[in-house]
PDB file of N, CA and C in Angstrom:
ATOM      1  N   UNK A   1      87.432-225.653 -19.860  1.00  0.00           N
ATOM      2  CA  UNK A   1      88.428-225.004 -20.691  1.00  0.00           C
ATOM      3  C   UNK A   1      88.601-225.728 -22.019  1.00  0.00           C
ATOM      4  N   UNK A   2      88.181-227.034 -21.837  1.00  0.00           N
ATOM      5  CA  UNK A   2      89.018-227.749 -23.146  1.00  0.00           C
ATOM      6  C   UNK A   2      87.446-227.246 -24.155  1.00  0.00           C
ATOM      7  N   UNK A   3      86.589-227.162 -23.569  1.00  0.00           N
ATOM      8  CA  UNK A   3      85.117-227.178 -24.422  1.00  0.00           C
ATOM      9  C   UNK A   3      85.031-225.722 -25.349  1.00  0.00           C
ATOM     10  N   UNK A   4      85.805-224.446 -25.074  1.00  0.00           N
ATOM     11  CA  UNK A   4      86.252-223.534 -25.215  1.00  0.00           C
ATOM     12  C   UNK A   4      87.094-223.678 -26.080  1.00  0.00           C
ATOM     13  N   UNK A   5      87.978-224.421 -26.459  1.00  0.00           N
ATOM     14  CA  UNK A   5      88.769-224.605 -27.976  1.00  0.00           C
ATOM     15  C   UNK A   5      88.812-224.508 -29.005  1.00  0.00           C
ATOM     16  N   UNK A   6      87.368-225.787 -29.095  1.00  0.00           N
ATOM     17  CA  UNK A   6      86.942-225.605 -30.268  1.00  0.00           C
ATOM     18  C   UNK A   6      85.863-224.675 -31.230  1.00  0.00           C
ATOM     19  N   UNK A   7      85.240-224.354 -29.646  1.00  0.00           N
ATOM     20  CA  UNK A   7      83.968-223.104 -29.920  1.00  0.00           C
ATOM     21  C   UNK A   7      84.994-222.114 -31.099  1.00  0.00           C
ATOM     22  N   UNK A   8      86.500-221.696 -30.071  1.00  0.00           N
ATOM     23  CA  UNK A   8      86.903-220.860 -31.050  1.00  0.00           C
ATOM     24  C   UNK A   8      87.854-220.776 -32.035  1.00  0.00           C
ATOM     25  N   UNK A   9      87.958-222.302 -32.347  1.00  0.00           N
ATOM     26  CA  UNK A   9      88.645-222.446 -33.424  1.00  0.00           C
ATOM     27  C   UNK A   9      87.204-222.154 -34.979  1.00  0.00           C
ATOM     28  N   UNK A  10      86.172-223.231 -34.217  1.00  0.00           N
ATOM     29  CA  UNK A  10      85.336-223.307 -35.345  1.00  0.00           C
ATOM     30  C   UNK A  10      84.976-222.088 -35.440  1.00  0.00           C
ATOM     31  N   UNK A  11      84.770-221.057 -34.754  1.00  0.00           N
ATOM     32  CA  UNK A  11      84.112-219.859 -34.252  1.00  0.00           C
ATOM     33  C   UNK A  11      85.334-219.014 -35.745  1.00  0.00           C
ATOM     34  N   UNK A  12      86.464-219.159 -35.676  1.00  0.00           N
ATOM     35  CA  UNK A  12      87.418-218.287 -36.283  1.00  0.00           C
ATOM     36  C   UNK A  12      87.526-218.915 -37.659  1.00  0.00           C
ATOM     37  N   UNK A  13      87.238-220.065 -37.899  1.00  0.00           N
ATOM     38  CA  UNK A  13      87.081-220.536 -39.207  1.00  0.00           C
ATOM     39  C   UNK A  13      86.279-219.862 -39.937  1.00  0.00           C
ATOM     40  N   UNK A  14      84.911-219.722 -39.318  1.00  0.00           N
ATOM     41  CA  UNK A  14      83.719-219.387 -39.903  1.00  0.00           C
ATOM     42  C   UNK A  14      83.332-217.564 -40.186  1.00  0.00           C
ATOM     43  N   UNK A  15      84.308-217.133 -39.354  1.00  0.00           N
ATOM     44  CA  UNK A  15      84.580-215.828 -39.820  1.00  0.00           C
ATOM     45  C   UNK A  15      85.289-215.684 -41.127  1.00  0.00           C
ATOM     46  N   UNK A  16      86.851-216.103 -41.001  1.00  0.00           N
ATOM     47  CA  UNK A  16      87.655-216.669 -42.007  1.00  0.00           C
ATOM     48  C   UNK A  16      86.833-216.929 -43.189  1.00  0.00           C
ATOM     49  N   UNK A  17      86.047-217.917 -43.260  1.00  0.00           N
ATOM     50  CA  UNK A  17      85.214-218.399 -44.589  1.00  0.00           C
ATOM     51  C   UNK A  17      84.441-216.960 -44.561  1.00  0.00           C
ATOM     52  N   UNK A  18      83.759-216.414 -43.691  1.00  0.00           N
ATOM     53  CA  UNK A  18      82.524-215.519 -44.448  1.00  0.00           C
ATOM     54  C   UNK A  18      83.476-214.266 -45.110  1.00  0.00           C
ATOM     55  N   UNK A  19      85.200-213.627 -44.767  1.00  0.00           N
ATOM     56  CA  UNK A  19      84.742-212.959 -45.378  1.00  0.00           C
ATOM     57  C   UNK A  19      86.214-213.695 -46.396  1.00  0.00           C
ATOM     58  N   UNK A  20      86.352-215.117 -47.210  1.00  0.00           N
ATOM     59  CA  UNK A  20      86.727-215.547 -48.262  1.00  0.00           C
ATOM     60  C   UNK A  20      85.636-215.444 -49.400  1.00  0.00           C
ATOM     61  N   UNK A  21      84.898-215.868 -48.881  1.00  0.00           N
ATOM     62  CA  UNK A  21      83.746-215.781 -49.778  1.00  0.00           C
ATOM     63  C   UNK A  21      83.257-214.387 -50.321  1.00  0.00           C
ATOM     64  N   UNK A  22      83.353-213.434 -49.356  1.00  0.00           N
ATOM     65  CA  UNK A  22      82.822-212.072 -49.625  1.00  0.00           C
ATOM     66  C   UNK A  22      83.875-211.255 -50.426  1.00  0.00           C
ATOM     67  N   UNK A  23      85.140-211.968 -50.415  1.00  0.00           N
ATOM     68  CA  UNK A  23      86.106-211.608 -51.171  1.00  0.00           C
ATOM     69  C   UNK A  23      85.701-211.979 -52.740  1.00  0.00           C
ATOM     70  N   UNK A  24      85.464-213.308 -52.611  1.00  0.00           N
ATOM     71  CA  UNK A  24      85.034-213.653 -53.705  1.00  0.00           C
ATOM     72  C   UNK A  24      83.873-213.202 -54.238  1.00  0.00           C
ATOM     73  N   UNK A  25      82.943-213.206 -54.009  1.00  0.00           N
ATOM     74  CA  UNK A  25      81.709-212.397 -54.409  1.00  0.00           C
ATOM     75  C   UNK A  25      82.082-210.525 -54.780  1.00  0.00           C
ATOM     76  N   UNK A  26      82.927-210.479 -54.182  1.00  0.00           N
ATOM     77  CA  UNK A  26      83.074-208.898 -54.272  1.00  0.00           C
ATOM     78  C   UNK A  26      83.638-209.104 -55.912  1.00  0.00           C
ATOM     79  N   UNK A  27      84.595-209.864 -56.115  1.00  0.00           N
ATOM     80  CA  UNK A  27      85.628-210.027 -57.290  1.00  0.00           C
ATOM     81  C   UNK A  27      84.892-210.161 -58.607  1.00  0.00           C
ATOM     82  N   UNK A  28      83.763-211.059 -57.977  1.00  0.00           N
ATOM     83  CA  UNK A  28      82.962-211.433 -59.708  1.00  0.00           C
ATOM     84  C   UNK A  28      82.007-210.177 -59.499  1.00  0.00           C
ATOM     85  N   UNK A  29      81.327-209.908 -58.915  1.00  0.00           N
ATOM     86  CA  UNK A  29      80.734-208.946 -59.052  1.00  0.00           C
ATOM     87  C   UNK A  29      81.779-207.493 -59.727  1.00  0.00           C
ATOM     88  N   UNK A  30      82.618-207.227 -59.331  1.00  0.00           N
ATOM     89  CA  UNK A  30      83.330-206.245 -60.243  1.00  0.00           C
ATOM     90  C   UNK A  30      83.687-206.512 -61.119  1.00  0.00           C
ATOM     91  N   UNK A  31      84.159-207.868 -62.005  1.00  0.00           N
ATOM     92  CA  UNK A  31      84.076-208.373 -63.051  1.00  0.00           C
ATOM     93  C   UNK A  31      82.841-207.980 -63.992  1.00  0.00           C
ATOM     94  N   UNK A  32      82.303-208.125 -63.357  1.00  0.00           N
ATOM     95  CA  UNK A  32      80.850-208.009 -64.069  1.00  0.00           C
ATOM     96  C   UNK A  32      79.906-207.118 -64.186  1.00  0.00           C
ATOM     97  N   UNK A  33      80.422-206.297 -63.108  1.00  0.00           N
ATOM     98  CA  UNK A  33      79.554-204.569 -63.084  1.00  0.00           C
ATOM     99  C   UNK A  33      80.842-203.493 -63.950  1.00  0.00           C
ATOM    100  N   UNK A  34      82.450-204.091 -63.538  1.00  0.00           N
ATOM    101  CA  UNK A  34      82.934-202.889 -64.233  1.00  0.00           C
ATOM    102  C   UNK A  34      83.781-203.659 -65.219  1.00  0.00           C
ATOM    103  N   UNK A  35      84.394-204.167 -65.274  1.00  0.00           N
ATOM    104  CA  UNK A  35      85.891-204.757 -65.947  1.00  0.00           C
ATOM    105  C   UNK A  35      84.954-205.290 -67.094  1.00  0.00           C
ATOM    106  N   UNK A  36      84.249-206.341 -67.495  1.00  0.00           N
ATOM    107  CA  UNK A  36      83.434-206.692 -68.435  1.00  0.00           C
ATOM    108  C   UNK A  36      83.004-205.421 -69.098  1.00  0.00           C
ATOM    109  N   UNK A  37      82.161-204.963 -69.383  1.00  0.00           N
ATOM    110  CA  UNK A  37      81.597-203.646 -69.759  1.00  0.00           C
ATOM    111  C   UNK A  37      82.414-202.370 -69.881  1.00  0.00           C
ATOM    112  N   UNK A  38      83.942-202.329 -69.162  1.00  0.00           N
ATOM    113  CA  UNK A  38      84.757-201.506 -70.171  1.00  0.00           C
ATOM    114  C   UNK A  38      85.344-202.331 -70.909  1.00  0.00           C
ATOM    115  N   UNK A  39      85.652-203.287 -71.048  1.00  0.00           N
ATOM    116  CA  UNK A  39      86.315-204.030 -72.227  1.00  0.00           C
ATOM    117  C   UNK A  39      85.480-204.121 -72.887  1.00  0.00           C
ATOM    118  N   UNK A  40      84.139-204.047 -73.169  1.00  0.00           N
ATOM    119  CA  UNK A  40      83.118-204.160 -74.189  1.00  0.00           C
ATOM    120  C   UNK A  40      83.381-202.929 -74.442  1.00  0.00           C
ATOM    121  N   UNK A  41      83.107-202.067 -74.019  1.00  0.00           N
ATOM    122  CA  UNK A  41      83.155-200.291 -74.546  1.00  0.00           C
ATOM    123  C   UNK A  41      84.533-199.893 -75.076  1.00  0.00           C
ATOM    124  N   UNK A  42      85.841-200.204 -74.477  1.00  0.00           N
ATOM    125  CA  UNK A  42      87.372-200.275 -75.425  1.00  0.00           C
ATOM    126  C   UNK A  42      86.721-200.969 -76.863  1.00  0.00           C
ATOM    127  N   UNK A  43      86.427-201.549 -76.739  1.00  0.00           N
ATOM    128  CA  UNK A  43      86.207-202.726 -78.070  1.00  0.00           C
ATOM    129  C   UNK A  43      85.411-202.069 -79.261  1.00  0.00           C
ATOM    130  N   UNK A  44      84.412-201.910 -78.462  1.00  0.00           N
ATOM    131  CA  UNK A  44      83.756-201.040 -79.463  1.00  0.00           C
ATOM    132  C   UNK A  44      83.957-199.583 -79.830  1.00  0.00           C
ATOM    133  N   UNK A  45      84.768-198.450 -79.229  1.00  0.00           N
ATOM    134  CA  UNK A  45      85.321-197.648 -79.615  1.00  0.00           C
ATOM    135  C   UNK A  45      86.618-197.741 -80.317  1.00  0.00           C
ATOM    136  N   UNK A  46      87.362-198.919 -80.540  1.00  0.00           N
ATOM    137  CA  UNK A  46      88.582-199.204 -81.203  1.00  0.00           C
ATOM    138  C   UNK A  46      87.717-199.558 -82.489  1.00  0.00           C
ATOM    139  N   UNK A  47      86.885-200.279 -82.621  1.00  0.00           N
ATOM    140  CA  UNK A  47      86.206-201.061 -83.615  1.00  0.00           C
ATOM    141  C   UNK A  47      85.679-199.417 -84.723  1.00  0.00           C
ATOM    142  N   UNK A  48      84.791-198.174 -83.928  1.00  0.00           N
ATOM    143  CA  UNK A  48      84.350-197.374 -84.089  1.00  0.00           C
ATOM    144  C   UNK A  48      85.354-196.122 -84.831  1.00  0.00           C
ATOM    145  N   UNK A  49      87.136-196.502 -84.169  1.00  0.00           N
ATOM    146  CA  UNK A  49      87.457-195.611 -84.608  1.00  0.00           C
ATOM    147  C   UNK A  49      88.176-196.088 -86.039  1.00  0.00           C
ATOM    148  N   UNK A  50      88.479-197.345 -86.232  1.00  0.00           N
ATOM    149  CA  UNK A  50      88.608-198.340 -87.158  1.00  0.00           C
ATOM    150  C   UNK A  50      88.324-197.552 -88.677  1.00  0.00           C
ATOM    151  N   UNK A  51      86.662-198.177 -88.248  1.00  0.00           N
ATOM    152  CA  UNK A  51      85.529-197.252 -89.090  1.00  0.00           C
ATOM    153  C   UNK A  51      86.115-196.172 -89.592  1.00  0.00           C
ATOM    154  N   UNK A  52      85.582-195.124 -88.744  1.00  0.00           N
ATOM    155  CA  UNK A  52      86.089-194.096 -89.217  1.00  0.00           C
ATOM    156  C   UNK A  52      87.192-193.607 -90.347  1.00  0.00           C
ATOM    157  N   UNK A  53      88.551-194.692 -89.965  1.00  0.00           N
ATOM    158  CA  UNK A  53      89.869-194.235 -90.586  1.00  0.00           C
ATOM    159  C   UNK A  53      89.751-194.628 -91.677  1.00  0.00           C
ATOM    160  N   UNK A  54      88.621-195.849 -92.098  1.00  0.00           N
ATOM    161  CA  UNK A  54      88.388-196.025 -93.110  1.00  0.00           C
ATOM    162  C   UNK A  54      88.050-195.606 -93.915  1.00  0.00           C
ATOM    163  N   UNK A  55      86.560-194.532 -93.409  1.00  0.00           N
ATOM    164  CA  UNK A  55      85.300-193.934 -94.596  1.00  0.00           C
ATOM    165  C   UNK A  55      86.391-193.074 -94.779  1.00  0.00           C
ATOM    166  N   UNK A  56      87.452-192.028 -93.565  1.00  0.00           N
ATOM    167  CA  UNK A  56      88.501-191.235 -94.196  1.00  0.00           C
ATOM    168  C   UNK A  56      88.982-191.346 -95.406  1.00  0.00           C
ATOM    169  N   UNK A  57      89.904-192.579 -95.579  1.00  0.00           N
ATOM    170  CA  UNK A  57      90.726-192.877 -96.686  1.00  0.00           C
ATOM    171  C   UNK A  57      89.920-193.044 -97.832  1.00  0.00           C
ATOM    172  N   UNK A  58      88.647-193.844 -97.429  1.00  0.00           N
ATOM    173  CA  UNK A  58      87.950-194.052 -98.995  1.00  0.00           C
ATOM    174  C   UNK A  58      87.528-192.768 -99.385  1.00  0.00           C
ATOM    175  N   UNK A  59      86.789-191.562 -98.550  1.00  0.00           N
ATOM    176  CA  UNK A  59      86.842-190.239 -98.844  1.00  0.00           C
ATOM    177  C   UNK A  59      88.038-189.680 -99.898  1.00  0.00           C
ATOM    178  N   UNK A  60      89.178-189.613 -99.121  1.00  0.00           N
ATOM    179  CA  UNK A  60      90.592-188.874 -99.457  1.00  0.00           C
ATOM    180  C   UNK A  60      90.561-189.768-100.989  1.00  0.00           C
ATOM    181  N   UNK A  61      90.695-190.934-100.894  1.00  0.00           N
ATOM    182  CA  UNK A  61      91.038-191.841-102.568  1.00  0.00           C
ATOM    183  C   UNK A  61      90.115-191.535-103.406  1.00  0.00           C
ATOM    184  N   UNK A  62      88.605-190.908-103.225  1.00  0.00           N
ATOM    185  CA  UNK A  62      88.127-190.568-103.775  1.00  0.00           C
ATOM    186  C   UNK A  62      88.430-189.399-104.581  1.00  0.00           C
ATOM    187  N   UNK A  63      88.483-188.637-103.150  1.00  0.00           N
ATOM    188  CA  UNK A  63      88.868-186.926-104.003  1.00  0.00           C
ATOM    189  C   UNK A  63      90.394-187.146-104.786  1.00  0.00           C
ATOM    190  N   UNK A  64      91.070-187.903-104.534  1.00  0.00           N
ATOM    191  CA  UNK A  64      92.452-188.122-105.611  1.00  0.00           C
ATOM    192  C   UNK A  64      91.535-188.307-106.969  1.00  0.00           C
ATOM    193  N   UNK A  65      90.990-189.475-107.101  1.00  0.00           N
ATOM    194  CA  UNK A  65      90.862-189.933-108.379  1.00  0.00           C
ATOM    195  C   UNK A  65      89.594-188.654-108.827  1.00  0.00           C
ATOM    196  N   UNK A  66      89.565-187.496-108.359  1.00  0.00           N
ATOM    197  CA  UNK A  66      88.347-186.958-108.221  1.00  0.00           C
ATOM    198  C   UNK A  66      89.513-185.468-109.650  1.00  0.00           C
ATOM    199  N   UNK A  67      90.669-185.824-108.887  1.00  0.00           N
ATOM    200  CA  UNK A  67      91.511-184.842-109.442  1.00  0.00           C
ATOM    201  C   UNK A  67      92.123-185.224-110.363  1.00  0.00           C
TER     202      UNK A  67
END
């Protein structure tokens, strides 16, 4: 009985660890397949629409001084 203890203590640790780890692996991996790469794509569509509001206005100030 006593030899049985530890089988399942260590036995329940090692579950415990496999799925800490798989927690963890799950985490960076979605970091890095999704959360990274929409914050790159926010970024660059804020950056994109930026742009835009710009060539607008220099357009519009144009056609003022156009008048």
């Amino acid at each position: 009985m006593s030899s049985l203890v530890p089988i399942v203590y260590y036995g329940g640790l090692t579950v415990l660890f496999f799925f800490w780890i798989y927690g963890i692996v799950s985490f960076v991996l979605d970091l890095k397949n999704k959360v990274i790469p929409g914050i790159i794509q926010y970024r660059r569509g804020r950056k994109a629409q930026k742009e835009k509001k710009e060539q607008e206005e220099e357009r519009d100030e144009h056609e003022r001084q156009l008048y």
